[in-house]
Protein backbone atom coordinates (compact mmCIF):
# COMPACT_ATOMS: atom_id res chain seq x y z
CA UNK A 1 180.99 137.51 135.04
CA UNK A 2 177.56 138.75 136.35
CA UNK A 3 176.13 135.46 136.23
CA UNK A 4 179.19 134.41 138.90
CA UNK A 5 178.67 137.55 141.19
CA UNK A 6 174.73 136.47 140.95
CA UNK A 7 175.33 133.22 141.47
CA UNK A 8 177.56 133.46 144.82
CA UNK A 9 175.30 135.61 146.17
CA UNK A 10 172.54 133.42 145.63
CA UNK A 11 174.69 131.07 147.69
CA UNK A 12 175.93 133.45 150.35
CA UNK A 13 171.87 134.39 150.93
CA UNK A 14 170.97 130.81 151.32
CA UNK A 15 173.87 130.11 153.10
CA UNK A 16 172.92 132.75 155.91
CA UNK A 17 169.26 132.14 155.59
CA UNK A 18 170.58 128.37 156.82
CA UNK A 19 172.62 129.77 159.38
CA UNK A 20 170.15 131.64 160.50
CA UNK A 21 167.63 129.20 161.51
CA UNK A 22 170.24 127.11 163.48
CA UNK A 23 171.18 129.43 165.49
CA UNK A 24 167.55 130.36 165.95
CA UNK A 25 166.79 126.73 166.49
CA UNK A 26 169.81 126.20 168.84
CA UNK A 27 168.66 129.18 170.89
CA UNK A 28 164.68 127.81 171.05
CA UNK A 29 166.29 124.29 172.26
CA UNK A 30 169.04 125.73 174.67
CA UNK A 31 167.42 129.25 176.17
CA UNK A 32 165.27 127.11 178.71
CA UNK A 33 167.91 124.93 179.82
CA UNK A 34 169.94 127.98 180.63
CA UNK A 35 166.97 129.82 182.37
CA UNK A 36 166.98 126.30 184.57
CA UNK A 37 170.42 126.98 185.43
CA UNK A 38 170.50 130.46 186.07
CA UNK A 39 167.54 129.94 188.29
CA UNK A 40 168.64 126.83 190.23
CA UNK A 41 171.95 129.05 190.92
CA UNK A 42 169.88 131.61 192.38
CA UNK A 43 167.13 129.62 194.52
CA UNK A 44 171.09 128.04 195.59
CA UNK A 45 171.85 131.71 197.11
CA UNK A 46 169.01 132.46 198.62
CA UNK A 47 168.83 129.68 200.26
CA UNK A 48 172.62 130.46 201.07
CA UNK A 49 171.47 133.88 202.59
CA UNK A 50 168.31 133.19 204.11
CA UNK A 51 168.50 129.33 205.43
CA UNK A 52 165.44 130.04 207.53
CA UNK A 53 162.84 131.03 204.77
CA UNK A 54 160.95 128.23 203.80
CA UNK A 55 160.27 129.85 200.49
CA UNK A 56 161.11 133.03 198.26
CA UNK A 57 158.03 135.24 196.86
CA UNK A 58 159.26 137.31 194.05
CA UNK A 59 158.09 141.06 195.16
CA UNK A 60 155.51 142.70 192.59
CA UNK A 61 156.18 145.83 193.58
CA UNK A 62 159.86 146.10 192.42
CA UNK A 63 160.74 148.39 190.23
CA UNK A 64 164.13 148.42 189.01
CA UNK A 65 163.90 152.15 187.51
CA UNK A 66 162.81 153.65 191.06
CA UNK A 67 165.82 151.49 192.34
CA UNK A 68 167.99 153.25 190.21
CA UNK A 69 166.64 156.28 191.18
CA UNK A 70 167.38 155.82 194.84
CA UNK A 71 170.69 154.83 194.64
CA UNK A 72 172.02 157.15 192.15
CA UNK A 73 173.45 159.64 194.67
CA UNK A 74 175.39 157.62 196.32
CA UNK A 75 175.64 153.91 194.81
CA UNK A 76 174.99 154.56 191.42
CA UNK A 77 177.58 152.19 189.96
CA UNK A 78 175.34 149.38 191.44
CA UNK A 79 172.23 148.31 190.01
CA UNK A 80 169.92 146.30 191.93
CA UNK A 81 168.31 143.24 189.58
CA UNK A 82 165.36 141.99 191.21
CA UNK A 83 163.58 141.67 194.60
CA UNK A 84 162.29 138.31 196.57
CA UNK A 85 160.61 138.30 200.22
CA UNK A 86 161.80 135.21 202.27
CA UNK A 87 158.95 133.28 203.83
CA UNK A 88 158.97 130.94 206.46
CA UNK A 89 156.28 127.95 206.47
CA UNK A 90 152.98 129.97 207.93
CA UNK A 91 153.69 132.91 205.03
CA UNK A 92 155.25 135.08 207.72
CA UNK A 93 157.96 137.57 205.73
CA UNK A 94 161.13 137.48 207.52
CA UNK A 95 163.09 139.47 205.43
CA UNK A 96 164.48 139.99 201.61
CA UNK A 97 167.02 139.07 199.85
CA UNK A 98 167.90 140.92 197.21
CA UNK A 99 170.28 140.90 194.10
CA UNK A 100 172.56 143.12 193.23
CA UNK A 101 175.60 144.10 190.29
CA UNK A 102 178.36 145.94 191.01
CA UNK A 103 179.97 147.68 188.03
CA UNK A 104 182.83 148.59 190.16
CA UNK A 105 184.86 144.88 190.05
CA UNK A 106 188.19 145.05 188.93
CA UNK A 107 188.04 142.67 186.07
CA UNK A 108 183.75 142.96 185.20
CA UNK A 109 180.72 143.06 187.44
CA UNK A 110 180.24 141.04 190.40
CA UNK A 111 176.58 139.97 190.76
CA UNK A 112 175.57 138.39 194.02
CA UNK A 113 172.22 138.28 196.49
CA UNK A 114 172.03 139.63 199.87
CA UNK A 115 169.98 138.51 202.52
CA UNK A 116 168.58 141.34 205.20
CA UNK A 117 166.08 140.31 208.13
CA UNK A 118 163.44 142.45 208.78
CA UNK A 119 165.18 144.56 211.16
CA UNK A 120 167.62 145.42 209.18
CA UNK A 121 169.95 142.96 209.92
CA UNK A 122 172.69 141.41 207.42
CA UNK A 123 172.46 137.51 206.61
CA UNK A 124 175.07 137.85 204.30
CA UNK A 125 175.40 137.18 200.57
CA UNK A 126 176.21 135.24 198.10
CA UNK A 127 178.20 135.68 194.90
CA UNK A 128 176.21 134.37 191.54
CA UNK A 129 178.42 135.43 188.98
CA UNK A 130 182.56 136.94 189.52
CA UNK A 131 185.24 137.14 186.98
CA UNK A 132 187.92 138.26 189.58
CA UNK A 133 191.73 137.62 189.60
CA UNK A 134 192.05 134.39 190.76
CA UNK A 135 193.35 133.98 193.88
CA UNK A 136 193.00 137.64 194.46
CA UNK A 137 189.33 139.52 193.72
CA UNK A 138 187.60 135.99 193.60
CA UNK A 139 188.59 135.75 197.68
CA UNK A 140 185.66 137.77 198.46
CA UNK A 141 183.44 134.87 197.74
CA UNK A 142 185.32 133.08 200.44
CA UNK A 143 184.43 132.93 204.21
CA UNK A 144 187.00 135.10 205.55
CA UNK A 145 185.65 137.80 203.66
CA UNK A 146 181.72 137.42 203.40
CA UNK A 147 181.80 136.47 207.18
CA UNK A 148 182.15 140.08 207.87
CA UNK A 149 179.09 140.94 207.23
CA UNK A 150 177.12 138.50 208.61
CA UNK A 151 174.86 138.91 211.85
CA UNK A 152 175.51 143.10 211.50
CA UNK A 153 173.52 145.80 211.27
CA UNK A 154 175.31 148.60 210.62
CA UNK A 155 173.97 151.37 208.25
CA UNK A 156 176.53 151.42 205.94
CA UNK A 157 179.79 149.44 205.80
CA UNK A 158 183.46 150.77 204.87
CA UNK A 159 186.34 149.26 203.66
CA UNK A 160 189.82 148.87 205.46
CA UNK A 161 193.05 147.35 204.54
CA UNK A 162 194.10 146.72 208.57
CA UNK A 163 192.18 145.28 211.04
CA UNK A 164 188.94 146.57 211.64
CA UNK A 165 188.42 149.30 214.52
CA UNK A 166 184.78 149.52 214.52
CA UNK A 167 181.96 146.96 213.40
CA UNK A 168 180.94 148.56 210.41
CA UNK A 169 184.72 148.50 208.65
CA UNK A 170 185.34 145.37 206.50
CA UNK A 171 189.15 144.23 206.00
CA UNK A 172 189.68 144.19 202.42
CA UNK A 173 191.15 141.50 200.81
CA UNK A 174 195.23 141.41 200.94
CA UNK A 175 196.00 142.92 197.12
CA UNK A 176 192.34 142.90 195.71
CA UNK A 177 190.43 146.45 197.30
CA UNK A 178 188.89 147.32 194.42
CA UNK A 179 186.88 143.93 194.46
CA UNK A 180 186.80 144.01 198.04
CA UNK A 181 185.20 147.62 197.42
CA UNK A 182 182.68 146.77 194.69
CA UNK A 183 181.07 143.69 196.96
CA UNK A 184 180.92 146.41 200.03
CA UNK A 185 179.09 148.59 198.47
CA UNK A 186 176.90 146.31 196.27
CA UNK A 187 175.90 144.86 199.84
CA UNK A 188 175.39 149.31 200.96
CA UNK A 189 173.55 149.40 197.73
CA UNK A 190 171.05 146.89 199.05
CA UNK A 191 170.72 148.23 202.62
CA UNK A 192 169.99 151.66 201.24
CA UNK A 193 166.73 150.04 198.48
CA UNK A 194 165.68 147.96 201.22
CA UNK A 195 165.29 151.07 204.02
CA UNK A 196 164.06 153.19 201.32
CA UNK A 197 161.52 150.73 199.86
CA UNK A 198 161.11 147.34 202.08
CA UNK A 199 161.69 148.40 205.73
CA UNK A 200 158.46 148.26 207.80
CA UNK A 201 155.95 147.20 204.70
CA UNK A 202 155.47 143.71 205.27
């Protein structure tokens, strides 16, 4: 009997040890691919959000802890990711754009990238990665909703469910608020890093 219980352990040990290196070897072969991807889909929105820059510069100076620490009194369900400067062709910085997560989506967090000129000024964003109700929450990646903000420079935007009265209230999508909500203040979030940290330093 202990030879058995010996014997299929032996076999459940190899057995892992085997199942171990593939998945190790699947990761080695698949993590760049991925990385690819996830970067192509940002350089996409960027380019999305800042069609004039002729190139993005990652910013050294980010720091995603001091980010935290500026936005925790009033955004501190969003958490901004990482930081790039958008160049044009002479090396001239005409803005940022910057990516954001808001923990506040209905369903999970809505990651997207924001693009803000210089002066403040909203490009607009881009959504990198929703998993919204369809047909409902996933309508804020859609041009009647990001449109809203784009061209603005409001300090601080607010959401409405009836037509806007003033140019920094946002109509929220018909039955989806909350997602309407998280994307707002994601794209506050931003505003409030990049006067704290970016405005007037390049």
């Amino acid at each position: 009997m202990n030879k058995k219980i010996v014997h299929d352990a032996l076999i459940l040990t190899a057995f892992t040890l085997v199942l171990g290196f593939l998945l190790g070897a699947v990761y080695e072969i698949t993590k760049e691919p991925i990385a690819a991807a996830e970067k192509a889909a940002l350089d996409e929105a960027y380019k999305v959000v800042f069609a004039d820059a002729a190139s993005f510069e990652e910013d050294s100076e980010f720091d995603a802890a001091k980010a935290a620490e500026v936005l925790t009194a009033n955004y501190s369900k969003d958490e901004i990711t990482a930081v790039n400067k958008a160049v044009d062709a002479s090396g001239n910085v005409l803005g940022y754009v910057i990516n954001v997560t808001s923990h506040e989506g209905s369903q999970a967090d809505i990651s997207f990238s924001v693009g803000i000129q210089n002066d403040g000024t909203l490009n607009g964003y881009s959504i990198t990665s929703i998993s919204e109700t369809p047909g409902l929450g996933v309508l804020v990646q859609e041009e009647p909703f990001y449109s809203q903000f784009e061209g603005k420079a409001e300090e601080n935007y607010t959401v409405v469910k009836t037509a806007p009265a003033a140019d920094n209230e946002i109509q929220a999508v018909t039955g989806a608020t909350i997602s309407s909500r998280a994307v707002t203040n994601g794209v506050n979030a931003c505003l409030e890093y990049f006067r704290s940290a970016l405005q007037g330093g390049n």
